[in-house]
N, C-alpha and C. Protein backbone atom coordinates (compact mmCIF):
# COMPACT_ATOMS: atom_id res chain seq x y z
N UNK A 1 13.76 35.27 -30.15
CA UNK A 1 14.58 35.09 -28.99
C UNK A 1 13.71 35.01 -27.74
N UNK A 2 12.75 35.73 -27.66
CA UNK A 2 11.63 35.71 -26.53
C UNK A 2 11.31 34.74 -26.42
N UNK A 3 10.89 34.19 -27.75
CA UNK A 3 10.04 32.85 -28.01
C UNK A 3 10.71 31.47 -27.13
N UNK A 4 12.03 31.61 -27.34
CA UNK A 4 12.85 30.35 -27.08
C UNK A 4 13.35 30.61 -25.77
N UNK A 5 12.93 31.88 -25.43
CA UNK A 5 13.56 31.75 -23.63
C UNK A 5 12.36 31.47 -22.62
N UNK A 6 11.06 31.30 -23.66
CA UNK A 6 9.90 31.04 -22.84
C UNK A 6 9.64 29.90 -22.89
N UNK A 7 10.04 28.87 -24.30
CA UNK A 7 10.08 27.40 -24.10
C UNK A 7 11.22 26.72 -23.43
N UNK A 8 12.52 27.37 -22.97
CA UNK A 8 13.20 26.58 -22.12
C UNK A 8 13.18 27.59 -20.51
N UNK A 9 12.28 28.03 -20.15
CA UNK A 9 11.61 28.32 -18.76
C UNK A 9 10.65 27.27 -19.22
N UNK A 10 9.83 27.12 -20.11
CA UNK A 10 8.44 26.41 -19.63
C UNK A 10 9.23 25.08 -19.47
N UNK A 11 10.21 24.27 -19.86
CA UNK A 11 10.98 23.12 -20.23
C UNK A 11 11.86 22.57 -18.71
N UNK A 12 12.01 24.02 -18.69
CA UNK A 12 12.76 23.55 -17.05
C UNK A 12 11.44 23.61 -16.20
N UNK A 13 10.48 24.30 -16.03
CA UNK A 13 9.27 24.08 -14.82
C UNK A 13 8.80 22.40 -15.20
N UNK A 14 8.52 22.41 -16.09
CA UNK A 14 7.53 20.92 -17.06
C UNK A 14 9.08 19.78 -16.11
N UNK A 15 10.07 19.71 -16.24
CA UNK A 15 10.64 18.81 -15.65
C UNK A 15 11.03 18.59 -14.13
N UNK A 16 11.24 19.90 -13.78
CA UNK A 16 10.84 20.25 -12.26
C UNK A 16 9.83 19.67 -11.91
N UNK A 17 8.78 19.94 -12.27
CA UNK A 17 7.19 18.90 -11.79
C UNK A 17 7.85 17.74 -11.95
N UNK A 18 7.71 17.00 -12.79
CA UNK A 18 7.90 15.71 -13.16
C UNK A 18 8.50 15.03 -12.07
N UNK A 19 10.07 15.62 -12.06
CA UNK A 19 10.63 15.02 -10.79
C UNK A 19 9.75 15.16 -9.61
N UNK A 20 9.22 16.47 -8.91
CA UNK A 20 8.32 16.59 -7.58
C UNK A 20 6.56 15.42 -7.71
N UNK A 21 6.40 15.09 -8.94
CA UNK A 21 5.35 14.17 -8.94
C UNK A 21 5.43 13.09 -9.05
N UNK A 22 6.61 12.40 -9.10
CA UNK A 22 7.12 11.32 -9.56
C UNK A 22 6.99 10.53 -8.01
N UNK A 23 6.73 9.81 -8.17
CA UNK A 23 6.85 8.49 -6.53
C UNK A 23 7.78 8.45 -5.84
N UNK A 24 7.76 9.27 -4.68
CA UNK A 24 8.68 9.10 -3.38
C UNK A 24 9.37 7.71 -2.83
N UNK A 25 8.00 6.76 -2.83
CA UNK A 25 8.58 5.27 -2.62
C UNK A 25 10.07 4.75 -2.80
N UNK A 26 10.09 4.37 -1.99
CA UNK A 26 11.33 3.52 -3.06
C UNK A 26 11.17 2.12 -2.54
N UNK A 27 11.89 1.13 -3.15
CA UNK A 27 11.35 -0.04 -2.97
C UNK A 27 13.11 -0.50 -2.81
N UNK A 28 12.94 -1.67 -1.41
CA UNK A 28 14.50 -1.83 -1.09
C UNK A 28 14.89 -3.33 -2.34
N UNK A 29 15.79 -3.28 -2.47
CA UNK A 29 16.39 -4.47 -3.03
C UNK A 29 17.64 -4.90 -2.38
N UNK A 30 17.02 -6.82 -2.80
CA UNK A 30 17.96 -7.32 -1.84
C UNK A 30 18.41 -8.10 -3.00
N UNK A 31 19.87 -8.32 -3.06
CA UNK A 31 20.83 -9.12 -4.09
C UNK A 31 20.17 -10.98 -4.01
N UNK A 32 19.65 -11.32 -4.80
CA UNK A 32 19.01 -12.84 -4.57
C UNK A 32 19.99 -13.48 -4.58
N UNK A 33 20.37 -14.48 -3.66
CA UNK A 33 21.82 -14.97 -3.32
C UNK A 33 21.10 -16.28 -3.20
N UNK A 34 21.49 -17.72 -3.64
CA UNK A 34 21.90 -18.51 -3.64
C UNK A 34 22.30 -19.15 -2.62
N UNK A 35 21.61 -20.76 -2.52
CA UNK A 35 22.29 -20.94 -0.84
C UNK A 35 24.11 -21.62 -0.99
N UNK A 36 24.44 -21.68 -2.43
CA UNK A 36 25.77 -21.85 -2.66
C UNK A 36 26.37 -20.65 -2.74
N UNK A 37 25.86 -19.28 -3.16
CA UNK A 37 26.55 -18.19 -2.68
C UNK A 37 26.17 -17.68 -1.36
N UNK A 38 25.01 -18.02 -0.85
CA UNK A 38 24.96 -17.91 0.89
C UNK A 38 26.48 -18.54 1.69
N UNK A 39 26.41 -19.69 1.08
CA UNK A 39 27.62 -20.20 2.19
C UNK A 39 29.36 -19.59 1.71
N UNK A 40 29.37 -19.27 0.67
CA UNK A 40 30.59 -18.80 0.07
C UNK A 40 30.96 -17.72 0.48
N UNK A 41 29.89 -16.77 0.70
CA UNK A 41 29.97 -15.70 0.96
C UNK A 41 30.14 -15.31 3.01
N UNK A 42 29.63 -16.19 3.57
CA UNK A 42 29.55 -16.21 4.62
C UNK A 42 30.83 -16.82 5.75
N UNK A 43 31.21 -16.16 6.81
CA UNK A 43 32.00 -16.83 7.76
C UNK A 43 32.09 -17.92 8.37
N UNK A 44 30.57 -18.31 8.32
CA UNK A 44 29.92 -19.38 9.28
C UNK A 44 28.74 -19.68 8.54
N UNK A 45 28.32 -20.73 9.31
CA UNK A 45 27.15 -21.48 8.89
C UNK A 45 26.93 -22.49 9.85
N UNK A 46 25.64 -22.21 10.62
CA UNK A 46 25.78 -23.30 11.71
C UNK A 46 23.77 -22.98 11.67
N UNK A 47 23.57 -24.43 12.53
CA UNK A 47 22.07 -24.57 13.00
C UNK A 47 22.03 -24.44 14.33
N UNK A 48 20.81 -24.20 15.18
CA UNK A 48 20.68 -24.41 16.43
C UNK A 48 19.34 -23.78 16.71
N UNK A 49 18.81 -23.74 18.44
CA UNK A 49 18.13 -22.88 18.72
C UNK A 49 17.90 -21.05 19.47
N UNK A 50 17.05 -20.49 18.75
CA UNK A 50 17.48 -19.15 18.94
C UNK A 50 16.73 -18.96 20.83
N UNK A 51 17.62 -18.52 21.31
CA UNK A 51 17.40 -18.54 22.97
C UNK A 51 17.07 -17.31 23.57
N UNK A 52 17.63 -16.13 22.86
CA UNK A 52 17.62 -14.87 22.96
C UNK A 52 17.72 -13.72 22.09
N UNK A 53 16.87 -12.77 22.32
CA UNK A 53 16.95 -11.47 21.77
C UNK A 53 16.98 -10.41 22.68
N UNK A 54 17.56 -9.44 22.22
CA UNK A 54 17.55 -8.38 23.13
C UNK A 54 17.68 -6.93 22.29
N UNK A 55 17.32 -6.06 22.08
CA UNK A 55 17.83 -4.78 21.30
C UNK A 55 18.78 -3.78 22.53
N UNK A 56 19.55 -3.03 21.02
CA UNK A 56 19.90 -2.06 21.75
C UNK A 56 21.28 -1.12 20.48
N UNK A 57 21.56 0.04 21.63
CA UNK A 57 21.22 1.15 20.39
C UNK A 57 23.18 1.03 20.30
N UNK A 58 23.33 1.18 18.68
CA UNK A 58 24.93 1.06 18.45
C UNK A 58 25.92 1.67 18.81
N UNK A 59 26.90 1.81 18.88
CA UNK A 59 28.09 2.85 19.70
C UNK A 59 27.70 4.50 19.57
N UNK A 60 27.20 5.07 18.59
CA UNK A 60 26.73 6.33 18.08
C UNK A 60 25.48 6.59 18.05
N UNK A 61 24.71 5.65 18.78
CA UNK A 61 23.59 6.00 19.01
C UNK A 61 22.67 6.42 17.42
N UNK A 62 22.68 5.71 16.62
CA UNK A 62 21.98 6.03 15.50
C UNK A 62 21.10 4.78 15.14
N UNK A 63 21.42 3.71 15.22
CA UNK A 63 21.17 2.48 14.45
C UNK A 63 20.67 1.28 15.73
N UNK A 64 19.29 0.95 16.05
CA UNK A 64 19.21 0.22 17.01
C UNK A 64 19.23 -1.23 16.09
N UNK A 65 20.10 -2.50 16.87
CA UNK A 65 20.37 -3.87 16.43
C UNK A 65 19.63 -4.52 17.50
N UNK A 66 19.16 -6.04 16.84
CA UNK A 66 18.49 -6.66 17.84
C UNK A 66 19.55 -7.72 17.47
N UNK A 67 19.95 -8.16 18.89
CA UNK A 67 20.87 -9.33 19.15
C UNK A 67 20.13 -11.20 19.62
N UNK A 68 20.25 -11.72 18.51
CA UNK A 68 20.24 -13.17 18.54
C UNK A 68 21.51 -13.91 18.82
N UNK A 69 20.81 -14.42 19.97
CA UNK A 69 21.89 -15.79 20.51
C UNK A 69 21.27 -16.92 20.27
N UNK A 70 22.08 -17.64 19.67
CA UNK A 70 21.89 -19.41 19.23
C UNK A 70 22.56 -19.93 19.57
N UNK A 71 21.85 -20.92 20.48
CA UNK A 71 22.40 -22.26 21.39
C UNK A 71 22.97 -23.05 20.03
N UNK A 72 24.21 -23.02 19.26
CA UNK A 72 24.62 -23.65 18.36
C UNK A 72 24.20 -25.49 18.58
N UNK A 73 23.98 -26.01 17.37
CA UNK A 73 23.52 -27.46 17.40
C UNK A 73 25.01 -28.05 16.61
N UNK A 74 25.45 -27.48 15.70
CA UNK A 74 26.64 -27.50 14.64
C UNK A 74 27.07 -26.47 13.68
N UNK A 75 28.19 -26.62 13.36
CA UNK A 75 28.81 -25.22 12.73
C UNK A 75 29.07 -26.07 10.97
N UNK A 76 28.38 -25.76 9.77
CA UNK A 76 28.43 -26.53 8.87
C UNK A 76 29.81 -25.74 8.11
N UNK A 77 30.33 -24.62 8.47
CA UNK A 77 30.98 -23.54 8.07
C UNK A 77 31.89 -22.89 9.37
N UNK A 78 33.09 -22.70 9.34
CA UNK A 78 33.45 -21.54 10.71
C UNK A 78 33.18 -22.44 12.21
N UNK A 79 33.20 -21.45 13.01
CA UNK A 79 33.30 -21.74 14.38
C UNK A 79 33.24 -20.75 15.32
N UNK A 80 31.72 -20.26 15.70
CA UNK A 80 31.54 -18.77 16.70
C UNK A 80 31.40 -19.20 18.16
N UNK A 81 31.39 -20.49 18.63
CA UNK A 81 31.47 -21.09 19.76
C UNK A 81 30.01 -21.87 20.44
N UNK A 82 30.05 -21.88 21.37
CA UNK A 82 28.87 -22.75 21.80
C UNK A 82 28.02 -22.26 21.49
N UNK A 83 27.58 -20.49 21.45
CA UNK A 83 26.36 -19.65 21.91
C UNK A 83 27.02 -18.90 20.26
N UNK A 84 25.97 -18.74 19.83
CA UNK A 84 26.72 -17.43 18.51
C UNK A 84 26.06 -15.89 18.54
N UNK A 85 25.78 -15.49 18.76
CA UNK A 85 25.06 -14.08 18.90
C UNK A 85 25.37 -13.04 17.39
N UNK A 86 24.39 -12.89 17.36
CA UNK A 86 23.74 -12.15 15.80
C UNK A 86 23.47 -10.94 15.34
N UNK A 87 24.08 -10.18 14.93
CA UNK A 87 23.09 -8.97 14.85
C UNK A 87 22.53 -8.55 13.80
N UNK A 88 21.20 -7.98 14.42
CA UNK A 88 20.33 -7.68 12.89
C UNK A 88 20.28 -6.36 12.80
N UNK A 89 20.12 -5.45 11.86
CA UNK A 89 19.61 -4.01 11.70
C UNK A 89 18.32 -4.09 12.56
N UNK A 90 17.63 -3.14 13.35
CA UNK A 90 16.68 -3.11 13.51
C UNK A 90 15.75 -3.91 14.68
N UNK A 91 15.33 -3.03 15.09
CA UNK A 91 14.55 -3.29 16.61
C UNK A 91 13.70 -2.22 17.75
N UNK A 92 13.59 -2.74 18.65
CA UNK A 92 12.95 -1.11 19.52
C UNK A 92 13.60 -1.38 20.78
N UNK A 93 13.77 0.15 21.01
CA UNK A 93 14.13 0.18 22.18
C UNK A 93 13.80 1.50 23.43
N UNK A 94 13.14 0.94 24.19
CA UNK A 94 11.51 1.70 25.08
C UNK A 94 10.72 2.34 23.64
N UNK A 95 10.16 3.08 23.17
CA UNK A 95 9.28 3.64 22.45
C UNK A 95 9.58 3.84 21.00
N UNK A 96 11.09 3.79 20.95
CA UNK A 96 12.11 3.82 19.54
C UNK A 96 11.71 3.12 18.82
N UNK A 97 11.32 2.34 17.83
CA UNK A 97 10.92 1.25 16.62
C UNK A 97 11.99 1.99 15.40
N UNK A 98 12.97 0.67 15.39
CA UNK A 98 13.99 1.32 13.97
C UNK A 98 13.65 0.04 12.79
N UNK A 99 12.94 -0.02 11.58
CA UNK A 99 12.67 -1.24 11.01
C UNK A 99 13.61 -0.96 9.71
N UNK A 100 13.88 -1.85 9.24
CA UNK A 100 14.94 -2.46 8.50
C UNK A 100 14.46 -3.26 7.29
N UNK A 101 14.00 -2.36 6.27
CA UNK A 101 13.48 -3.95 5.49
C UNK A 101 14.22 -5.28 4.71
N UNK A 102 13.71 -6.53 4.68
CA UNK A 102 14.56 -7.46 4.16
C UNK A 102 15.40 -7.90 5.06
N UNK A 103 15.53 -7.79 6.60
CA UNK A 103 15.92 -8.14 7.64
C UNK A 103 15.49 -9.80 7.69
N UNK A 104 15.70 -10.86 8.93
CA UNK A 104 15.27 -11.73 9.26
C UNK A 104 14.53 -11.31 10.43
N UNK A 105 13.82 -11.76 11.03
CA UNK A 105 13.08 -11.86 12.27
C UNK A 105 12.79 -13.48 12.88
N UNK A 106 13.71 -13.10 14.12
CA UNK A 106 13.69 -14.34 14.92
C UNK A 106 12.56 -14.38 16.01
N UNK A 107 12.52 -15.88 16.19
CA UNK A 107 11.74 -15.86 17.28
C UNK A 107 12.20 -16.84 18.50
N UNK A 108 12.23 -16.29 19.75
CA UNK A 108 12.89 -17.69 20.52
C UNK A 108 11.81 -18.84 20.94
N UNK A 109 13.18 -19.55 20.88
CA UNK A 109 12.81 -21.00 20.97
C UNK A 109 12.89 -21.80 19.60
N UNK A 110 12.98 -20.99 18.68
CA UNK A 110 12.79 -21.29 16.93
C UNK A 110 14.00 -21.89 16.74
N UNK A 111 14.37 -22.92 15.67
CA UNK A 111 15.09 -23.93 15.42
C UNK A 111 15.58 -22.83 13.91
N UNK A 112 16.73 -22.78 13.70
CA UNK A 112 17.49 -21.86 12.37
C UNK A 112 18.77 -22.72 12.08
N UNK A 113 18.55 -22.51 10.47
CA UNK A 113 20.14 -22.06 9.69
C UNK A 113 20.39 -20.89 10.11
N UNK A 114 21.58 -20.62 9.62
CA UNK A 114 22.06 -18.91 10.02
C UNK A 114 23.18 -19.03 9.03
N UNK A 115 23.47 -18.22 8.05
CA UNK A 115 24.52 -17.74 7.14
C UNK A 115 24.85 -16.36 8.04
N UNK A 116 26.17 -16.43 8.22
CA UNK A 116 26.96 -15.34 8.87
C UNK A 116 28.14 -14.92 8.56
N UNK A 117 28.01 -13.74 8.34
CA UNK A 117 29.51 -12.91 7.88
C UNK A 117 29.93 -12.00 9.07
N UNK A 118 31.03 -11.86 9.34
CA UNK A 118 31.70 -10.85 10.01
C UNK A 118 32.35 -9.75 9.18
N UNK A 119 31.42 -8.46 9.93
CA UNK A 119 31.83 -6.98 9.33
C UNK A 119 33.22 -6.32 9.88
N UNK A 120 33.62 -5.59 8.97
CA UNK A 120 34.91 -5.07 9.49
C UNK A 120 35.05 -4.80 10.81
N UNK A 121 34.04 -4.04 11.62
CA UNK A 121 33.83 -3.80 12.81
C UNK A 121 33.79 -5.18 13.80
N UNK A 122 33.82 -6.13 13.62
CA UNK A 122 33.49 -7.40 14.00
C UNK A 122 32.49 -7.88 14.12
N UNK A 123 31.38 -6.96 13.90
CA UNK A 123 29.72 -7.77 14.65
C UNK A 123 29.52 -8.68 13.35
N UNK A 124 28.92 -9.86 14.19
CA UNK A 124 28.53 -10.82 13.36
C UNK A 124 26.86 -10.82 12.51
N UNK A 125 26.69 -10.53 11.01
CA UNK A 125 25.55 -10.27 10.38
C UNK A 125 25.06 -11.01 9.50
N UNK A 126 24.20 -11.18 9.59
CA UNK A 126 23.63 -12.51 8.73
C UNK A 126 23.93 -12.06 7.07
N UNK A 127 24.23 -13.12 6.45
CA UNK A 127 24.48 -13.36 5.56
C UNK A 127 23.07 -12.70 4.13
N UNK A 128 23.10 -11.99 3.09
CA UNK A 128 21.92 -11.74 2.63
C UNK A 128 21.02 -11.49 2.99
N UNK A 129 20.68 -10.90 4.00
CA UNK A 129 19.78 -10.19 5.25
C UNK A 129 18.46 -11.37 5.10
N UNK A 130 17.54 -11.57 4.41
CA UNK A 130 16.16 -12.15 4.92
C UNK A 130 16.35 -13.89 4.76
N UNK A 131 17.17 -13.58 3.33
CA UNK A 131 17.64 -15.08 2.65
C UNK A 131 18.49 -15.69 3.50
N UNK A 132 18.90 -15.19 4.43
CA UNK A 132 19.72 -15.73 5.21
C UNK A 132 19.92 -16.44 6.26
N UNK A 133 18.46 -16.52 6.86
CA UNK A 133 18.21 -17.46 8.00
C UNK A 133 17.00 -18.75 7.22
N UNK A 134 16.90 -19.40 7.65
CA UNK A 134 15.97 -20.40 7.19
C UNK A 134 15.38 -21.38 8.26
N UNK A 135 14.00 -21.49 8.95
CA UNK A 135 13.54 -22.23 9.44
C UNK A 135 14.03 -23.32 9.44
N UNK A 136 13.90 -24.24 11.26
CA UNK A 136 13.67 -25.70 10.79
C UNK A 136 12.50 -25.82 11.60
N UNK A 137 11.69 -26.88 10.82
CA UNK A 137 10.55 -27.24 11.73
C UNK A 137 10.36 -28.95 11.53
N UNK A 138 9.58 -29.46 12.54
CA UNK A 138 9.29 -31.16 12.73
C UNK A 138 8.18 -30.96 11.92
N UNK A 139 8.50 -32.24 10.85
CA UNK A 139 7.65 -32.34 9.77
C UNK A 139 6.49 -33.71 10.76
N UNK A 140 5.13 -33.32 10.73
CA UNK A 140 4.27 -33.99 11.19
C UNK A 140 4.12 -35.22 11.27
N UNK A 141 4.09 -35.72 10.06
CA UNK A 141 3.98 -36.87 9.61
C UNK A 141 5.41 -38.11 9.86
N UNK A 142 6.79 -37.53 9.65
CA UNK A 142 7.80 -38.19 9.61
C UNK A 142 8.48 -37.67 10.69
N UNK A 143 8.27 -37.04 11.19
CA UNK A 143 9.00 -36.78 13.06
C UNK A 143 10.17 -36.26 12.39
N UNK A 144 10.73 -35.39 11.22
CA UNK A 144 11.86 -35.36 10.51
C UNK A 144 12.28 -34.05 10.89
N UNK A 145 13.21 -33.35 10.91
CA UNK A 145 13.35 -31.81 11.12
C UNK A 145 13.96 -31.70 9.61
N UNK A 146 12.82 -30.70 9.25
CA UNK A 146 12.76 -30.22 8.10
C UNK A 146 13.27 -28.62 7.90
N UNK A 147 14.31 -28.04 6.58
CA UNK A 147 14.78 -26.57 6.14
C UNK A 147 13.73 -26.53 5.68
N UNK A 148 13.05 -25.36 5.87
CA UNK A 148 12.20 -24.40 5.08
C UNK A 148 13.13 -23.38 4.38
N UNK A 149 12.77 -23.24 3.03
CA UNK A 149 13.20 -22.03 2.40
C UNK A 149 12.21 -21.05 1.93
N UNK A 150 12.40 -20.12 1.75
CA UNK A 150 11.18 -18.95 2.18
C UNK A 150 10.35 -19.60 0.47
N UNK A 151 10.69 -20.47 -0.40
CA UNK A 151 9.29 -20.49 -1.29
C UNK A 151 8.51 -21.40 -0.70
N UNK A 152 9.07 -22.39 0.20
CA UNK A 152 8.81 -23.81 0.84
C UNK A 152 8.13 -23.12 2.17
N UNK A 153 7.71 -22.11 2.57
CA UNK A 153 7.24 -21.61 3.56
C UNK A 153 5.35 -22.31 3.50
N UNK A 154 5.42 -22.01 2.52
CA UNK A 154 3.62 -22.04 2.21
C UNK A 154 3.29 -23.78 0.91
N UNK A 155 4.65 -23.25 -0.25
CA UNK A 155 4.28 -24.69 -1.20
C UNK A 155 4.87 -25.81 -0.85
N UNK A 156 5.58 -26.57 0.06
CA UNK A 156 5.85 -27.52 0.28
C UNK A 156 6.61 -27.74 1.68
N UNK A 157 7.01 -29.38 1.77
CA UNK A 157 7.34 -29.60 2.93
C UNK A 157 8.96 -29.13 3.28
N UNK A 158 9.77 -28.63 2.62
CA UNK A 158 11.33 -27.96 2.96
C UNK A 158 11.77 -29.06 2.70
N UNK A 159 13.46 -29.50 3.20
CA UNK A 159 14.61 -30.65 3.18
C UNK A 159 14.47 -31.11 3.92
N UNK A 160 14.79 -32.18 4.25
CA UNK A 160 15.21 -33.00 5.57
C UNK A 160 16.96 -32.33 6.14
N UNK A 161 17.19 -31.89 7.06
CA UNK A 161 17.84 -31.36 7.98
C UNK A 161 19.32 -32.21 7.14
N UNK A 162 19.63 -33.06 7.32
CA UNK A 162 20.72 -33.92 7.37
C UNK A 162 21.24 -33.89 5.51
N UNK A 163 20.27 -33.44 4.84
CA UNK A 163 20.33 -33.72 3.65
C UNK A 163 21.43 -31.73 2.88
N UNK A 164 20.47 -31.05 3.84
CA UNK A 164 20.59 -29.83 3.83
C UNK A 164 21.64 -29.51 4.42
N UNK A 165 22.44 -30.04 4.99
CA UNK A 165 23.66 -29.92 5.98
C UNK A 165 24.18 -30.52 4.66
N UNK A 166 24.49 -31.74 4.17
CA UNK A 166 25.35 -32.29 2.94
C UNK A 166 25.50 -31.34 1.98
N UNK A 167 24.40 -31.08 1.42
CA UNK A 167 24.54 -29.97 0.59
C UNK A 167 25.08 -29.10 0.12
N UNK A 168 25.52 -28.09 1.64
CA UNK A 168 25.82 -26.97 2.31
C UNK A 168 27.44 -27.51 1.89
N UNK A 169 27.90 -28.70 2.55
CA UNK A 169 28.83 -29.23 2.90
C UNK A 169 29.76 -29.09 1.68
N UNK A 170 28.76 -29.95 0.24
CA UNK A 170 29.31 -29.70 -0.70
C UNK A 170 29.74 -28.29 -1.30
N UNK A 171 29.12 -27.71 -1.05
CA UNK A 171 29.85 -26.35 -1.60
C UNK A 171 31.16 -25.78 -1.07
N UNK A 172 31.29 -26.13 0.08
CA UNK A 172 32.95 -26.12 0.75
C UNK A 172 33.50 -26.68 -0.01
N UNK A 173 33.45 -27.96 -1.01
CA UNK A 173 34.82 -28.11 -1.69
C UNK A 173 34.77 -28.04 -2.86
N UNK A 174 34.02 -26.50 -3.25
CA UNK A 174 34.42 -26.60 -4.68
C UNK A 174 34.95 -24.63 -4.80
């Protein structure tokens, strides 16, 4: 009886460690979404240029959002008006730094898709957090405005703009 109350003390310490040595990390995951479940899933879907950011801290003061406004170019999805304004998890505000991983990060003046859902609360949030915005940039050679998608960032030249709008388009009617 001694015997067996000293192997389940040693049994509970031996797993106690285990858990306290085991990797704190955690690693975020983001649901890989599809740019046909990007748009399905989303309120909107429009291109344009991003004009503004600004942070600042949420009704309860817990959660700072950085707010993107896009000079809308077209709405391929929905309708948020001329200007659409965005919010992301995450930003600083005076000395505060709140980071968010799997977020997008805008930059102004930058040419975007934007997949957008509206949260119960109403703020408007991008669609699949990182997957959810997508570059456009002028392809060098063909003066073309080209989608980048984050594999097309580094291995190739993205869509042609007009092609990527059809696309999009098609998935509305199915």
């Amino acid at each position: 009886m001694k015997n067996l109350h000293g192997i389940i003390h040693f049994a509970g310490w031996l797993i106690i460690s285990l858990l306290l040595l085991h990797s704190t990390d955690s690693i975020a995951q983001l649901k890989k979404m599809s740019e046909k479940d990007l748009t399905k899933e989303s309120t909107a879907v429009l291109y344009g240029k991003c004009t503004k950011k600004s942070c600042a801290w949420d009704e309860n003061h817990r959660i700072i959002f950085t707010y993107i406004t896009i000079a809308t170019e077209e709405y391929i999805k929905g309708n948020m008006g001329a200007e659409a304004v965005i919010a992301v998890p995450g930003g600083q505000v005076g000395d505060i730094i709140y980071e968010v991983s799997e977020m997008p990060v805008f930059t102004e003046g930058e040419d975007v898709v934007a997949f957008v859902w509206k949260n119960p609360k109403g703020k408007n949030l991008v669609t699949g957090g990182s997957q959810g915005v997508l570059k456009i940039e002028k392809d060098k050679k063909t003066g073309k405005r080209m989608v980048k998608t984050k594999d097309q960032d580094t291995a190739g030249d993205g869509e042609i703009l007009e092609s990527f709008v059809e696309k999009v388009k098609g998935y509305l009617k199915h």
